[in-house]
PDB file of N, CA and C in Angstrom:
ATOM      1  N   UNK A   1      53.378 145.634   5.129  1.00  0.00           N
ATOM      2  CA  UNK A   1      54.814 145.594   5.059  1.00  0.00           C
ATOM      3  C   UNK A   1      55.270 144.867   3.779  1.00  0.00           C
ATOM      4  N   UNK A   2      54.401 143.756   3.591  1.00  0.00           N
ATOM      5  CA  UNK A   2      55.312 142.953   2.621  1.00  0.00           C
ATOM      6  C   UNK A   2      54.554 143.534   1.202  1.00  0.00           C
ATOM      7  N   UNK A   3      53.679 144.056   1.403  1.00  0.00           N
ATOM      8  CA  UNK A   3      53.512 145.268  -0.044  1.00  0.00           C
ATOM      9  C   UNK A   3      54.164 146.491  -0.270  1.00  0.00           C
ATOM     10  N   UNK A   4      54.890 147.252   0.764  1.00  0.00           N
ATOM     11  CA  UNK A   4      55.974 148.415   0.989  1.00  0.00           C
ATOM     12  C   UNK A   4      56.653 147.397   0.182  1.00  0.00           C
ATOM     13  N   UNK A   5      57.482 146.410   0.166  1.00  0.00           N
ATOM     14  CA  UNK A   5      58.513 145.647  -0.020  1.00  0.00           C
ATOM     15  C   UNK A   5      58.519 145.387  -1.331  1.00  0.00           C
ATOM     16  N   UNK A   6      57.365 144.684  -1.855  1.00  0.00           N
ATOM     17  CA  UNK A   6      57.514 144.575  -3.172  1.00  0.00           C
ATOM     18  C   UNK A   6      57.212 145.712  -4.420  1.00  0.00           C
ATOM     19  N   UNK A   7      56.617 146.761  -3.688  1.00  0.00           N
ATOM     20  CA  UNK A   7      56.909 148.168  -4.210  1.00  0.00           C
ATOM     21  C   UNK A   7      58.159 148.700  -4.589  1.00  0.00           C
ATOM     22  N   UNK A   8      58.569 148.541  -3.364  1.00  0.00           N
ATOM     23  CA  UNK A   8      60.526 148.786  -3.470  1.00  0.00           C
ATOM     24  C   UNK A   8      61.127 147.985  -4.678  1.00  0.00           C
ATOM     25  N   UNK A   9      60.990 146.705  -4.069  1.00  0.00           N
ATOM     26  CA  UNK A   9      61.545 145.808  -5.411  1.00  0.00           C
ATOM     27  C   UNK A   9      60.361 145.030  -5.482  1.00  0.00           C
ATOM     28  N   UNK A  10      60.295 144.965  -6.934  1.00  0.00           N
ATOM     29  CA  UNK A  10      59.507 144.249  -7.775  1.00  0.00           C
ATOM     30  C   UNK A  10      60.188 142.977  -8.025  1.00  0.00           C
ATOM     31  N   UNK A  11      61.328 142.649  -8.400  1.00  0.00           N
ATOM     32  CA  UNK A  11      61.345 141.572  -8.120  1.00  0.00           C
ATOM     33  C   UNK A  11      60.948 140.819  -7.190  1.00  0.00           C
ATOM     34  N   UNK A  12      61.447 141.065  -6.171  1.00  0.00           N
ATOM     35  CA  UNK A  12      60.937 140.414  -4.792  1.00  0.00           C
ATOM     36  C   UNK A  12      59.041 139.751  -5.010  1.00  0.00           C
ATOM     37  N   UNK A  13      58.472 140.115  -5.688  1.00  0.00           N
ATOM     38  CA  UNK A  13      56.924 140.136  -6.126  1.00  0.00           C
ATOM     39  C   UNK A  13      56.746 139.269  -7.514  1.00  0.00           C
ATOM     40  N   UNK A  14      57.859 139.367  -8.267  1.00  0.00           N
ATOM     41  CA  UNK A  14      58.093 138.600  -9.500  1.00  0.00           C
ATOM     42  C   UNK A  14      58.108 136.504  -8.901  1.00  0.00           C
ATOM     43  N   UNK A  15      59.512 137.162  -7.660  1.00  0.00           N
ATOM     44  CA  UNK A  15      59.952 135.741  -7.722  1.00  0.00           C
ATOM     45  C   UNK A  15      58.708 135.053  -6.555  1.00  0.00           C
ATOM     46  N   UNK A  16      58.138 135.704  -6.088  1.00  0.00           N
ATOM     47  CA  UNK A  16      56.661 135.451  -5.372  1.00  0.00           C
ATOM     48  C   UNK A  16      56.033 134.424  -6.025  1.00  0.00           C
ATOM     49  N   UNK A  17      55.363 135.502  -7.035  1.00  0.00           N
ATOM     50  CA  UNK A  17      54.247 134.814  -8.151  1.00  0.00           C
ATOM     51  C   UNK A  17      55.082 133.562  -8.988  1.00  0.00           C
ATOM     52  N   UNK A  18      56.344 133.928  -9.246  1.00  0.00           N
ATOM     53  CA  UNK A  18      56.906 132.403  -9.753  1.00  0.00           C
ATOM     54  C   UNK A  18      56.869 131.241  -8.620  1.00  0.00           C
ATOM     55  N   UNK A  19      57.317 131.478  -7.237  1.00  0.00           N
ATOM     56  CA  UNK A  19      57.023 130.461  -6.613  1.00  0.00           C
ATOM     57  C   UNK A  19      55.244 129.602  -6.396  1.00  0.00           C
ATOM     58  N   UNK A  20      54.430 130.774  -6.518  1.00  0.00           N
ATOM     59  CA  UNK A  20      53.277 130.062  -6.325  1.00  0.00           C
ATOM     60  C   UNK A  20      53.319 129.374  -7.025  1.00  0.00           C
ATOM     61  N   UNK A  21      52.962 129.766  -8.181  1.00  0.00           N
ATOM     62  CA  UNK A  21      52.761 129.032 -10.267  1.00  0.00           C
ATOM     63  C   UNK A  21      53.234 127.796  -9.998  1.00  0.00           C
ATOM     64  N   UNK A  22      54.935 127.558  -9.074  1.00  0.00           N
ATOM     65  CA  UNK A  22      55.575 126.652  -9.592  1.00  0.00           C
ATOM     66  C   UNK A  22      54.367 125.333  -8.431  1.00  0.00           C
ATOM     67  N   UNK A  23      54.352 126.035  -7.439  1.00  0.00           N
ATOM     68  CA  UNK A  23      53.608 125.077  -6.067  1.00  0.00           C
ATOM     69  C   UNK A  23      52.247 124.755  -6.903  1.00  0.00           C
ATOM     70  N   UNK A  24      51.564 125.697  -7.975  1.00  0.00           N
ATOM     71  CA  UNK A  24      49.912 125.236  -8.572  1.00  0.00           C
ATOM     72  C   UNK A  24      50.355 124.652  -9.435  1.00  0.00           C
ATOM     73  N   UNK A  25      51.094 124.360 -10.134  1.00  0.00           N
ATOM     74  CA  UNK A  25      51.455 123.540 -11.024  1.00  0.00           C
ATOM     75  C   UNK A  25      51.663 122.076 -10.869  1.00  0.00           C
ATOM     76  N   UNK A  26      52.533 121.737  -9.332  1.00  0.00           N
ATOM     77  CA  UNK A  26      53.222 120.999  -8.714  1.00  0.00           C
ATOM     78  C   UNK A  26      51.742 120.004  -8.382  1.00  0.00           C
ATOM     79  N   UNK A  27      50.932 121.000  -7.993  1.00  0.00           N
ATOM     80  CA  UNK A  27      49.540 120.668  -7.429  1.00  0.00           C
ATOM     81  C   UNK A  27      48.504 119.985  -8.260  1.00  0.00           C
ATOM     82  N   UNK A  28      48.833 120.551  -9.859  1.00  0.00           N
ATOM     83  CA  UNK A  28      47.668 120.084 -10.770  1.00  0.00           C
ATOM     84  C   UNK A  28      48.301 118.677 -11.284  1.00  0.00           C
ATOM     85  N   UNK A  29      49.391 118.807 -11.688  1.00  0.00           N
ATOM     86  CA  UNK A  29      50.391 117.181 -11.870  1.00  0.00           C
ATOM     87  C   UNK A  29      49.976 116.266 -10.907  1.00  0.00           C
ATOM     88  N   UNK A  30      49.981 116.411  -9.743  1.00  0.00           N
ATOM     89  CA  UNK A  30      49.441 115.761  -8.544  1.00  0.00           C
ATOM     90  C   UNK A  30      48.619 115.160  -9.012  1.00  0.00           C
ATOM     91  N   UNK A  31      47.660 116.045  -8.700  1.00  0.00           N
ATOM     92  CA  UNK A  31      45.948 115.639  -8.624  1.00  0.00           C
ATOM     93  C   UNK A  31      45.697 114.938  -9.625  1.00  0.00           C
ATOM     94  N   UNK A  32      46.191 115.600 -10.889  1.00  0.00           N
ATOM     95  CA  UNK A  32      45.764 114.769 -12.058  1.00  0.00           C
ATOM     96  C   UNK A  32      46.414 112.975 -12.369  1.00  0.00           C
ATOM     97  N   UNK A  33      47.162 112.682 -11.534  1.00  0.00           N
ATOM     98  CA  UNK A  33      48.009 111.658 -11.724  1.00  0.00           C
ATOM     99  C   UNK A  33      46.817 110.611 -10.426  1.00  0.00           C
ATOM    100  N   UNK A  34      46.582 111.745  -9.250  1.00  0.00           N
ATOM    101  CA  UNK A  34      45.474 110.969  -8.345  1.00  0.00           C
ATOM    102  C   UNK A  34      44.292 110.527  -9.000  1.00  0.00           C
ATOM    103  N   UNK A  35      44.001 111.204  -9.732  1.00  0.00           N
ATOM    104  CA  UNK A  35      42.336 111.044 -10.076  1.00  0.00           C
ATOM    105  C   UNK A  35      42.423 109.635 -11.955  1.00  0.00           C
ATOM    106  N   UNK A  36      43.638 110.322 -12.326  1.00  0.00           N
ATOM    107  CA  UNK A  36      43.495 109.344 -13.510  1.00  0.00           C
ATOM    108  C   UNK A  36      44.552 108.032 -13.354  1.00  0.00           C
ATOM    109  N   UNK A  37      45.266 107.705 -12.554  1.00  0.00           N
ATOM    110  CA  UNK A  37      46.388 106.549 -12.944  1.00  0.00           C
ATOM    111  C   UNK A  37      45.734 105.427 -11.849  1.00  0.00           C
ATOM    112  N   UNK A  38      46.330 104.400 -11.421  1.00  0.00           N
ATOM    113  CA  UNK A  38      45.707 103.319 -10.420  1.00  0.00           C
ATOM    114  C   UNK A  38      47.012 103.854  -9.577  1.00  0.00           C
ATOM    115  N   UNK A  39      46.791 102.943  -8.207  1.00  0.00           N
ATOM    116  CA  UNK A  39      47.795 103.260  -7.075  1.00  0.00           C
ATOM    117  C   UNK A  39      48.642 102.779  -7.419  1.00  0.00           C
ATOM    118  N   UNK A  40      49.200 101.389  -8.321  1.00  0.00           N
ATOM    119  CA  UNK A  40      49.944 101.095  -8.832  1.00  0.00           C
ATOM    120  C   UNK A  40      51.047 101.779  -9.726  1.00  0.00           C
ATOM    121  N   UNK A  41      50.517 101.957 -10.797  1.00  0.00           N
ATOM    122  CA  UNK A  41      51.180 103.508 -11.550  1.00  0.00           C
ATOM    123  C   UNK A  41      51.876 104.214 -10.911  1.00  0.00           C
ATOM    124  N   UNK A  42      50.838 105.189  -9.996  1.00  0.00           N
ATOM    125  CA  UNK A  42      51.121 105.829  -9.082  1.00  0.00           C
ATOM    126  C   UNK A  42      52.566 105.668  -8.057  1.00  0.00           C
ATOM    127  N   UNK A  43      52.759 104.281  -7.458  1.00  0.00           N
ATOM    128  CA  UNK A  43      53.825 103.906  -6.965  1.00  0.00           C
ATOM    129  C   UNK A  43      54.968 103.786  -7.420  1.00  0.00           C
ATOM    130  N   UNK A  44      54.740 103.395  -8.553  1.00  0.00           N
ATOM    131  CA  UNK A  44      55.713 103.101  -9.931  1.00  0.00           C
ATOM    132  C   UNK A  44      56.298 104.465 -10.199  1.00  0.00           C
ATOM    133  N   UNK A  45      55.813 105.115 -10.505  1.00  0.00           N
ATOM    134  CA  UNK A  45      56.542 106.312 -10.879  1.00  0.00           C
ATOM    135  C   UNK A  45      57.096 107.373 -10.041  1.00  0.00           C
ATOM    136  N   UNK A  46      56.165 107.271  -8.430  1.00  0.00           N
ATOM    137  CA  UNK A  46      56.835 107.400  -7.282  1.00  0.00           C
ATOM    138  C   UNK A  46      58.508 106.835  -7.031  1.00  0.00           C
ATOM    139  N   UNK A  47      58.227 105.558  -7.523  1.00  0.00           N
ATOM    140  CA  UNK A  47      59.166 105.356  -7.105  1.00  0.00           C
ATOM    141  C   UNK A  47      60.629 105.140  -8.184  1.00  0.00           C
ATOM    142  N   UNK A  48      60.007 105.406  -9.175  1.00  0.00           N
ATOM    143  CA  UNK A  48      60.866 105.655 -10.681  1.00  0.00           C
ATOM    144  C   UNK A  48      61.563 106.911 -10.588  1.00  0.00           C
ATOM    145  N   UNK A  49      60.973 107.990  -9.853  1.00  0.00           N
ATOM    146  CA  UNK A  49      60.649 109.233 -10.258  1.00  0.00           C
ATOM    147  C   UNK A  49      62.323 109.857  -8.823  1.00  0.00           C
ATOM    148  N   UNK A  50      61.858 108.501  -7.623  1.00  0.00           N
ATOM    149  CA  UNK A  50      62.595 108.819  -6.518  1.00  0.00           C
ATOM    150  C   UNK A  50      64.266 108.178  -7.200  1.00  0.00           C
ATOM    151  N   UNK A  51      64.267 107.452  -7.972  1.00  0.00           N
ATOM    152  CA  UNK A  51      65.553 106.856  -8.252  1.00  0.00           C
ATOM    153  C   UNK A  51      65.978 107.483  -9.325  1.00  0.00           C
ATOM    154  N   UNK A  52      65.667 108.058  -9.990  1.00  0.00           N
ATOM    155  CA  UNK A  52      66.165 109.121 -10.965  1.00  0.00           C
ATOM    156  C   UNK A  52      66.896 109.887 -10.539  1.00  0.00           C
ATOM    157  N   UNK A  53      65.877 110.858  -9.663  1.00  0.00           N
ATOM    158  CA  UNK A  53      66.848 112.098  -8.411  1.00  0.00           C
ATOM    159  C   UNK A  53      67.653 111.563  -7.500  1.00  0.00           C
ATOM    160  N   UNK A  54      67.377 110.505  -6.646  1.00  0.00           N
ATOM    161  CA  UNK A  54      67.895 110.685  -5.308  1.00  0.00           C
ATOM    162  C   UNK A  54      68.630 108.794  -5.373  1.00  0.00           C
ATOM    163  N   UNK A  55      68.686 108.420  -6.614  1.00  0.00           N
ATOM    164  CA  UNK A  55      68.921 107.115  -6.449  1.00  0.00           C
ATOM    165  C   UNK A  55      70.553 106.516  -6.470  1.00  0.00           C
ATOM    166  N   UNK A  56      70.928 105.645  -6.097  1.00  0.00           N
ATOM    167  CA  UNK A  56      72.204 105.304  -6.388  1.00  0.00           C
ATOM    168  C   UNK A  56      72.728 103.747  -7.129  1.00  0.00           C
ATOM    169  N   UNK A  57      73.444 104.014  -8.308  1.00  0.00           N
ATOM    170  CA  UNK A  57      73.722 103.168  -9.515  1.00  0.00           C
ATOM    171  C   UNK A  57      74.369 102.357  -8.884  1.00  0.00           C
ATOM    172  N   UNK A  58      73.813 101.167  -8.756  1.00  0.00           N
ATOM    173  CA  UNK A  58      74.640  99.809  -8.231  1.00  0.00           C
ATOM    174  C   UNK A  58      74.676  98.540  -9.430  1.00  0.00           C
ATOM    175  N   UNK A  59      76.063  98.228  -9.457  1.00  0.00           N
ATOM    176  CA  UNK A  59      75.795  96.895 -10.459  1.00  0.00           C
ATOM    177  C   UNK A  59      74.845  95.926 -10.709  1.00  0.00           C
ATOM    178  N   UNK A  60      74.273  96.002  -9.201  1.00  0.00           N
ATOM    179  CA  UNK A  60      72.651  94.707  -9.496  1.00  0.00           C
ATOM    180  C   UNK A  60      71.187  95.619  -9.700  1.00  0.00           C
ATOM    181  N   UNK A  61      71.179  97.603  -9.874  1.00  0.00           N
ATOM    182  CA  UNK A  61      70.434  97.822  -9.914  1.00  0.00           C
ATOM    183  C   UNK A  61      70.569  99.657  -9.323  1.00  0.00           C
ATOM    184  N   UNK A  62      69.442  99.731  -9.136  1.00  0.00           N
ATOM    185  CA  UNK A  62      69.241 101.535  -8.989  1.00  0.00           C
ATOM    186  C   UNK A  62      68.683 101.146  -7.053  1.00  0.00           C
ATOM    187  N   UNK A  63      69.530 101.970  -6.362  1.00  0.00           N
ATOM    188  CA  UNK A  63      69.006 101.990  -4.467  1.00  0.00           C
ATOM    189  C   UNK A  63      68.641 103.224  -4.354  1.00  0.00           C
ATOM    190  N   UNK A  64      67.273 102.853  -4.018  1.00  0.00           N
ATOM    191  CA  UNK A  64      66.742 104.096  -2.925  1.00  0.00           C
ATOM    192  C   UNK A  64      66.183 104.419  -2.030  1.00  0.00           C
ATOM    193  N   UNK A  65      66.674 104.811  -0.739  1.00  0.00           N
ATOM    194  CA  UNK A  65      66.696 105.180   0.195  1.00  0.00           C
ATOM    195  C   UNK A  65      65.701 105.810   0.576  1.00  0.00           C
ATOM    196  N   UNK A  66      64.348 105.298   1.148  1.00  0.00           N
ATOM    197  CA  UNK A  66      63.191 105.080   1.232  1.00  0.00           C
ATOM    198  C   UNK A  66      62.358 104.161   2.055  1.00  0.00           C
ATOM    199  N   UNK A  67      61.700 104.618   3.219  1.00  0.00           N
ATOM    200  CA  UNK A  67      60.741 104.092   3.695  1.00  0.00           C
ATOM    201  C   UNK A  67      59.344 104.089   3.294  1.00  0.00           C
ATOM    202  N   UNK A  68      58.795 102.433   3.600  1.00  0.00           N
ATOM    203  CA  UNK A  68      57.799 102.328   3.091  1.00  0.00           C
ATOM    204  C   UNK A  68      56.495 103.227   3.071  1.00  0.00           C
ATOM    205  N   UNK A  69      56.459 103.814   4.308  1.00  0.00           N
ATOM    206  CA  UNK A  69      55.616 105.431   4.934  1.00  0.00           C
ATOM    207  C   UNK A  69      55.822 106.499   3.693  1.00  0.00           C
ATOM    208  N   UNK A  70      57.003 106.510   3.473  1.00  0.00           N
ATOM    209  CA  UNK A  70      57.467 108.029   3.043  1.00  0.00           C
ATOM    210  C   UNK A  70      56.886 107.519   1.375  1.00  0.00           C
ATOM    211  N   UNK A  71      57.511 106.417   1.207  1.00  0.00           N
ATOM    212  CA  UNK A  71      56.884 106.125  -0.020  1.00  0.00           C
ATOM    213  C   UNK A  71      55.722 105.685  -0.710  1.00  0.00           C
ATOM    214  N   UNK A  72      54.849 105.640   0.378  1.00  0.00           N
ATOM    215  CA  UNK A  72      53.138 105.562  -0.014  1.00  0.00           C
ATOM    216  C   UNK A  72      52.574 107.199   0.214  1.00  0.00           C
ATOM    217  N   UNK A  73      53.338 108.027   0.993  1.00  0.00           N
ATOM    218  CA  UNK A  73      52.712 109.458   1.065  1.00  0.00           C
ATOM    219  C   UNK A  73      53.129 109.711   0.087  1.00  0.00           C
ATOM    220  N   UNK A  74      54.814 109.653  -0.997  1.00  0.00           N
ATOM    221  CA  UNK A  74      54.838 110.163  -2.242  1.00  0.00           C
ATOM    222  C   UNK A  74      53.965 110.162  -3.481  1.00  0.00           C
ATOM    223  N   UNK A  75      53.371 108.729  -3.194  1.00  0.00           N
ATOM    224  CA  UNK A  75      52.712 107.910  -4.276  1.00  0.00           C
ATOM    225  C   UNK A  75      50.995 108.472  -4.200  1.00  0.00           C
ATOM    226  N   UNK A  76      50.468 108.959  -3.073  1.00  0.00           N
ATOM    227  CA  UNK A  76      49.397 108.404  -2.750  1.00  0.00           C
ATOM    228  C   UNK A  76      48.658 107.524  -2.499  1.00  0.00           C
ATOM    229  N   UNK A  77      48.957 106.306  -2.352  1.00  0.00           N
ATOM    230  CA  UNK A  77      48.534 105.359  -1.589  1.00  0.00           C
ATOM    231  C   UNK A  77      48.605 104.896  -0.345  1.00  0.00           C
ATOM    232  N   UNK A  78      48.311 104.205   0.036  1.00  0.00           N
ATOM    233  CA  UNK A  78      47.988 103.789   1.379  1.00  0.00           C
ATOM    234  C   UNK A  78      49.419 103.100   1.674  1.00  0.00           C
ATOM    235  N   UNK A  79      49.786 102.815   2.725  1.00  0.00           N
ATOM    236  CA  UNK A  79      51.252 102.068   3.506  1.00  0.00           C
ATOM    237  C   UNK A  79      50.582 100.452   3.160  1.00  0.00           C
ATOM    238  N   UNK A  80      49.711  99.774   3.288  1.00  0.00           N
ATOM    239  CA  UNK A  80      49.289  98.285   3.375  1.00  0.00           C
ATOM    240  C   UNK A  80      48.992  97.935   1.487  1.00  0.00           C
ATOM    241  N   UNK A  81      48.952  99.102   0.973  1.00  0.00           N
ATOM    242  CA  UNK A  81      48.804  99.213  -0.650  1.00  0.00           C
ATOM    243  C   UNK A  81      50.325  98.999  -0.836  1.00  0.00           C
ATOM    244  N   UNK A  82      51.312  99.840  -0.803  1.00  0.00           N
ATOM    245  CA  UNK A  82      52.751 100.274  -1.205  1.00  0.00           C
ATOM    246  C   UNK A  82      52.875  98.861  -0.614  1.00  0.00           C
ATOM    247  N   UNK A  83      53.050  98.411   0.503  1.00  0.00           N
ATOM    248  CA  UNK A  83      53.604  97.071   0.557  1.00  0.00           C
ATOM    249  C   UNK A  83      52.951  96.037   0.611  1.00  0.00           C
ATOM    250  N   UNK A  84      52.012  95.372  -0.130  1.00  0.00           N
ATOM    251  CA  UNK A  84      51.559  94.509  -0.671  1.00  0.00           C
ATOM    252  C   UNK A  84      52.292  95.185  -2.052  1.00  0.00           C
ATOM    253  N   UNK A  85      52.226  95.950  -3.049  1.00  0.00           N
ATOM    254  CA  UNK A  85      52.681  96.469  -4.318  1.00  0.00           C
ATOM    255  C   UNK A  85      54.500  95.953  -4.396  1.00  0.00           C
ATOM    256  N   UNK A  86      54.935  96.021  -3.160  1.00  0.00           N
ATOM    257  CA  UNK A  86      56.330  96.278  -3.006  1.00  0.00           C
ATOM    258  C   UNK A  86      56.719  94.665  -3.354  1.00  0.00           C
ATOM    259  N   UNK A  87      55.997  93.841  -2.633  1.00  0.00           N
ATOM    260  CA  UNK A  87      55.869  92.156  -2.509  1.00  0.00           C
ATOM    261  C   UNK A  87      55.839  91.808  -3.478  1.00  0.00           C
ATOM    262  N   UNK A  88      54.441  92.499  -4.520  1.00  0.00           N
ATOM    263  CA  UNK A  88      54.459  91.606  -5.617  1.00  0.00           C
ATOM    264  C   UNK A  88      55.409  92.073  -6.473  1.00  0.00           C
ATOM    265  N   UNK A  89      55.497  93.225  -6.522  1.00  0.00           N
ATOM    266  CA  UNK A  89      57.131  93.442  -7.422  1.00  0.00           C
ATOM    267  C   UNK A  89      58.402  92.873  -6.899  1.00  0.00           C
ATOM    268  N   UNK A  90      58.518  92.656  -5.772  1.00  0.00           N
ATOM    269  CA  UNK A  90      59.997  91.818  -5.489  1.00  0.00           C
ATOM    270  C   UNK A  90      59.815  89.888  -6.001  1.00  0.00           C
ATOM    271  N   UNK A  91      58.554  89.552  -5.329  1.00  0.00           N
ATOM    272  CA  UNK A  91      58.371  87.962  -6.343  1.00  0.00           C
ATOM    273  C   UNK A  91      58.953  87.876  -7.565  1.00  0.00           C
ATOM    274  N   UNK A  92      58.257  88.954  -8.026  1.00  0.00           N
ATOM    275  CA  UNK A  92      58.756  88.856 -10.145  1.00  0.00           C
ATOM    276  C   UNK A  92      60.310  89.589 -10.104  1.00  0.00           C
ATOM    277  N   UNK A  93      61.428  89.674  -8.988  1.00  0.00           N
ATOM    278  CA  UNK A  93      62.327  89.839  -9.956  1.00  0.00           C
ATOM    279  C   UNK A  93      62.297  91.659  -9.724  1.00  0.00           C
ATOM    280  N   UNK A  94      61.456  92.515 -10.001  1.00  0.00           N
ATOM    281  CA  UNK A  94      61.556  94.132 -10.489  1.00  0.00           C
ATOM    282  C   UNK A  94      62.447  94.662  -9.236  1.00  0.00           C
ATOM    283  N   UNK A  95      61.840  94.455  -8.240  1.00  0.00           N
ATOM    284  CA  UNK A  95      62.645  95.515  -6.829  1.00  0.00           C
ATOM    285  C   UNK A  95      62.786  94.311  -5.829  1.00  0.00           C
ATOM    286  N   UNK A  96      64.492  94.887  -4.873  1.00  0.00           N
ATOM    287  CA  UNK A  96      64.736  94.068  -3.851  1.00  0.00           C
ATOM    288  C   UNK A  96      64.337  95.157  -2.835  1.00  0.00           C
ATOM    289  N   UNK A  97      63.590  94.465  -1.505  1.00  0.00           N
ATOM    290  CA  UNK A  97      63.012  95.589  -0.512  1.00  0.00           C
ATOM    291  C   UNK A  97      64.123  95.031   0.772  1.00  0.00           C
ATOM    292  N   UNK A  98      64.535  95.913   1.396  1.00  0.00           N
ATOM    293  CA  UNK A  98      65.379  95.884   2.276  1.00  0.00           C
ATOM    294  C   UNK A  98      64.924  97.152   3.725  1.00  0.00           C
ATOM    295  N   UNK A  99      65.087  97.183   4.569  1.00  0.00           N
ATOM    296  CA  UNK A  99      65.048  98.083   6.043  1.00  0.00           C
ATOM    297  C   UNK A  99      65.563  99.056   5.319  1.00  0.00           C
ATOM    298  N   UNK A 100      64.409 100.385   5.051  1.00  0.00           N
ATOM    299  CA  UNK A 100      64.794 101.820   4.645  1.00  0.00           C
ATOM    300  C   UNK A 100      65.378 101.756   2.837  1.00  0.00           C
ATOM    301  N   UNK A 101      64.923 100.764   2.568  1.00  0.00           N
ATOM    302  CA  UNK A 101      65.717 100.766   0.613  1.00  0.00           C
ATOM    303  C   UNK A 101      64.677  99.796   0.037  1.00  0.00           C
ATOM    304  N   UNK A 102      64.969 100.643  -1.493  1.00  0.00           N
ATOM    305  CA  UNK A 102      64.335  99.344  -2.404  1.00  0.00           C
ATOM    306  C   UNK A 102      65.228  99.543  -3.451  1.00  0.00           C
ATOM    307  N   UNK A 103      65.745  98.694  -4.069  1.00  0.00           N
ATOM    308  CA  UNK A 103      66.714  98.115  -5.184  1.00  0.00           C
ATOM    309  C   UNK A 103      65.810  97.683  -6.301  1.00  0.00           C
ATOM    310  N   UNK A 104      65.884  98.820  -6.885  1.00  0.00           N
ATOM    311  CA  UNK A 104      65.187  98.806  -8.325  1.00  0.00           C
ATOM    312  C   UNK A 104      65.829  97.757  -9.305  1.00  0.00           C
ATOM    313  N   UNK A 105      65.660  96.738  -9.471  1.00  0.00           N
ATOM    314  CA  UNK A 105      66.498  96.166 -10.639  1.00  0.00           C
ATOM    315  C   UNK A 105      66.245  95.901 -12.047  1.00  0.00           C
ATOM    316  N   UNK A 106      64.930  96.446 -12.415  1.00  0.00           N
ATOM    317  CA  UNK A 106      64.795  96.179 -13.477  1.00  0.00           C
ATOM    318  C   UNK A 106      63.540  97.616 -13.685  1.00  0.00           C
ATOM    319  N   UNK A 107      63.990  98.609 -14.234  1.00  0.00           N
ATOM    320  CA  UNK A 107      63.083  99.950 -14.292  1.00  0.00           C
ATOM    321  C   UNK A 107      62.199  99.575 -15.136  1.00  0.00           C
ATOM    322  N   UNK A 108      62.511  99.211 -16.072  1.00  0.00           N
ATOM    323  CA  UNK A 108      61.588  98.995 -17.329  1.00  0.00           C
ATOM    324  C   UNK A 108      60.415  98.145 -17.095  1.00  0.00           C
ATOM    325  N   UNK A 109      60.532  97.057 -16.348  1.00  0.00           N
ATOM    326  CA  UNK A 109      59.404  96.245 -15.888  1.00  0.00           C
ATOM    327  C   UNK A 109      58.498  97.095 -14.857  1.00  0.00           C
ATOM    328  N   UNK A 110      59.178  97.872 -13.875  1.00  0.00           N
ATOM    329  CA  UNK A 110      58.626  98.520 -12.934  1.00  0.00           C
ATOM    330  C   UNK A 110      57.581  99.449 -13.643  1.00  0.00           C
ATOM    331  N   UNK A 111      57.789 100.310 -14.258  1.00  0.00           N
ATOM    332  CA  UNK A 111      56.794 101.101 -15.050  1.00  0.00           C
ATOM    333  C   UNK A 111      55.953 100.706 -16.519  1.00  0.00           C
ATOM    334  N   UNK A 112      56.319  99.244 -16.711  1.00  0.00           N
ATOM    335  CA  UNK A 112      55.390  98.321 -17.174  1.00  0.00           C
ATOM    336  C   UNK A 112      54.399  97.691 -16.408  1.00  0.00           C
ATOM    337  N   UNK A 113      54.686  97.198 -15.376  1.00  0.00           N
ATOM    338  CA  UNK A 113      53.624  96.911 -13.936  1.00  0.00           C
ATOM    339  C   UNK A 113      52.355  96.954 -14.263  1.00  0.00           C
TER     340      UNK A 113
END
């Protein structure tokens, strides 16, 4: 059926193969960020990466709306990694951690880390 279909329209088969590409692509960025950066990095830009898109500009800093779970599966690391990571970046000043948020306050240090 779904080869009748893209017979008919070819697009329909175009925007296919663009969705895979975009998911193997999505996949090799991944991996390659797993295998070469530390979990640290990794978190960092997780969580750089989450306040860019989804973050909100506050006078003491960048909020985003984020649990610690959700944000060690983004990162790849472990939940007891992300927050021990989360700790020592709130000591120095970089992020305030709050129930479901972290308050980025200083990006530049964060992806210096």
């Amino acid at each position: 059926m779904i080869r009748q279909l893209a017979t008919r329209y070819p697009k329909l088969a175009e925007n296919a193969l663009r969705t895979a590409l975009r998911y193997l692509a999505l996949y090799v960025k991944r991996h390659i960020r797993l295998v070469s950066n530390t979990a640290q990095e990794r978190l960092a830009y997780a969580l750089s990466s989450l306040g860019s898109r989804a973050g909100r500009a506050l006078p003491s800093g960048l909020e985003v709306e984020v649990k610690n779970e959700d944000l060690a599966s983004f990162a790849d690391v472990g939940i007891f990694t992300t927050s021990r990571l989360l700790n020592d970046w709130e000591s120095k000043g970089i992020v305030e951690k709050t129930r479901g948020k972290v308050l980025i306050r200083s990006p530049e240090k964060l992806l210096a880390a």
